[in-house]
N, C-alpha and C. Protein backbone atom coordinates (compact mmCIF):
# COMPACT_ATOMS: atom_id res chain seq x y z
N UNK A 1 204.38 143.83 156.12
CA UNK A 1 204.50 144.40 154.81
C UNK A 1 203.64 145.66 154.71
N UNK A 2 202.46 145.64 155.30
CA UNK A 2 201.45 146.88 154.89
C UNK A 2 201.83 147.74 155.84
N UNK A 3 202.46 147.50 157.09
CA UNK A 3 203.11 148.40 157.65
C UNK A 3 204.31 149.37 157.06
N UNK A 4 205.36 148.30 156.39
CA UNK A 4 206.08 149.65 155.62
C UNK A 4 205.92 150.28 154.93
N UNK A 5 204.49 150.29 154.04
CA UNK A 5 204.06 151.08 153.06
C UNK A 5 203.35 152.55 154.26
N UNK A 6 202.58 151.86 155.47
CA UNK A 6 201.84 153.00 156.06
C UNK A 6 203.05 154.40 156.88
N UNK A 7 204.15 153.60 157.09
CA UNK A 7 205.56 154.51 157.99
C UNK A 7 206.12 155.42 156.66
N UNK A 8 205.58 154.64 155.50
CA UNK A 8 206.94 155.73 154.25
C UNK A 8 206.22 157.05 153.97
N UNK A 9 207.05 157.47 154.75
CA UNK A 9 206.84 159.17 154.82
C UNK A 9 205.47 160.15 154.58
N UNK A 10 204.06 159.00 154.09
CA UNK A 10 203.18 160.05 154.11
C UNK A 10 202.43 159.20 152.44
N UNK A 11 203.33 159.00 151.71
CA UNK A 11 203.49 158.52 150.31
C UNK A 11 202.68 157.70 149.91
N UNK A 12 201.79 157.44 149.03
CA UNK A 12 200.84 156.30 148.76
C UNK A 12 201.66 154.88 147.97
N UNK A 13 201.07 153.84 148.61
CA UNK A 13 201.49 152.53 148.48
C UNK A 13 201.04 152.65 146.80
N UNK A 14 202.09 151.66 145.66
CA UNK A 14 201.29 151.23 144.42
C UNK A 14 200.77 149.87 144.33
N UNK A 15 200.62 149.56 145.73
CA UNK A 15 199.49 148.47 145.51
C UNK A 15 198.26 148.54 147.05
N UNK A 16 197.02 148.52 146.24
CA UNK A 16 195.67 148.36 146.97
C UNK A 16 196.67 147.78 148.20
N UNK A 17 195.92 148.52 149.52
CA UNK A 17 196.28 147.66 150.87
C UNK A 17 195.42 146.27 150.65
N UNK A 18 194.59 145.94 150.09
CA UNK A 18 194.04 144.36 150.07
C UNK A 18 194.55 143.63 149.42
N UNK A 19 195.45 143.82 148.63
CA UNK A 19 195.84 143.20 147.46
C UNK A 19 197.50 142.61 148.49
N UNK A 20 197.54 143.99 148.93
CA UNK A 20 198.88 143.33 150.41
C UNK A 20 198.57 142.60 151.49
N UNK A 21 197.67 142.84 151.69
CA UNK A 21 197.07 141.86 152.75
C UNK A 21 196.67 140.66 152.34
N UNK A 22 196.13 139.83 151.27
CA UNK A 22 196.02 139.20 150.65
C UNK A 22 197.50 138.11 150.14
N UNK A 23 198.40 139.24 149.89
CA UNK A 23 199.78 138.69 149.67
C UNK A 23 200.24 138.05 150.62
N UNK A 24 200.39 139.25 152.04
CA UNK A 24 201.16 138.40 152.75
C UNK A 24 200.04 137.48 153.63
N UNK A 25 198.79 137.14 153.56
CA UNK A 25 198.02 135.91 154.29
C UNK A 25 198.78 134.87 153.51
N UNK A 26 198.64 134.79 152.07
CA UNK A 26 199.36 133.66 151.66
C UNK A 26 201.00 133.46 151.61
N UNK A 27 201.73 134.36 151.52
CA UNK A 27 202.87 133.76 152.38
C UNK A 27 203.27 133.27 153.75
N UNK A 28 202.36 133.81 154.84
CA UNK A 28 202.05 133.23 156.38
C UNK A 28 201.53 131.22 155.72
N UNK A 29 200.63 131.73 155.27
CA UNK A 29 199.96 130.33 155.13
C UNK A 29 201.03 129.23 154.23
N UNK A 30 201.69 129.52 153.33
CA UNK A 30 202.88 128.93 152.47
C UNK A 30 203.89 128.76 153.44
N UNK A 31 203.85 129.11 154.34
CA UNK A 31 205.12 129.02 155.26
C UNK A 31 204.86 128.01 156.27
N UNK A 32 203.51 128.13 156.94
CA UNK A 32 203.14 127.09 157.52
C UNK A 32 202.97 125.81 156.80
N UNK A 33 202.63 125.81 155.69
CA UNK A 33 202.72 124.45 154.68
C UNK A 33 201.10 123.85 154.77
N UNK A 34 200.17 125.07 154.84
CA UNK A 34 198.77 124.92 154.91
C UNK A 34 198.41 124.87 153.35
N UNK A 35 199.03 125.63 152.03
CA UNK A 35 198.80 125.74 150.86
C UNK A 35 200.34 125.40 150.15
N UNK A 36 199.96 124.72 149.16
CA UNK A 36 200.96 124.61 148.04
C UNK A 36 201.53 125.67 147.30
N UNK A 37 202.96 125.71 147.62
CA UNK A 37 203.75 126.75 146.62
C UNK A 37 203.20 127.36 145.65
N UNK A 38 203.79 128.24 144.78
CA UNK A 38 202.90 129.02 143.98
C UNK A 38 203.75 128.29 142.88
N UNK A 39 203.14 127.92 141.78
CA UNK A 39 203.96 127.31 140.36
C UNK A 39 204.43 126.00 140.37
N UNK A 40 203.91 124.88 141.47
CA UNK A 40 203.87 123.78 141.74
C UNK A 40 202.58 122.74 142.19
């Protein structure tokens, strides 16, 4: 994910790179079934 923000043309991401990195740790981790869904 923070990769396609760094390839788009030069352009600044509208979200903090930590705030993406952050995102996708917990979808890695939701996927493995280490943390509970979000809204359950």
């Amino acid at each position: 994910m923070v990769e396609l923000f760094a390839r788009n043309s030069g352009s600044q991401s509208p979200f903090p790179p930590d705030e993406l990195l952050e995102s996708a740790i917990g979808v890695y981790l939701r996927g493995l079934g280490l943390i509970a869904p979000d809204g359950r």
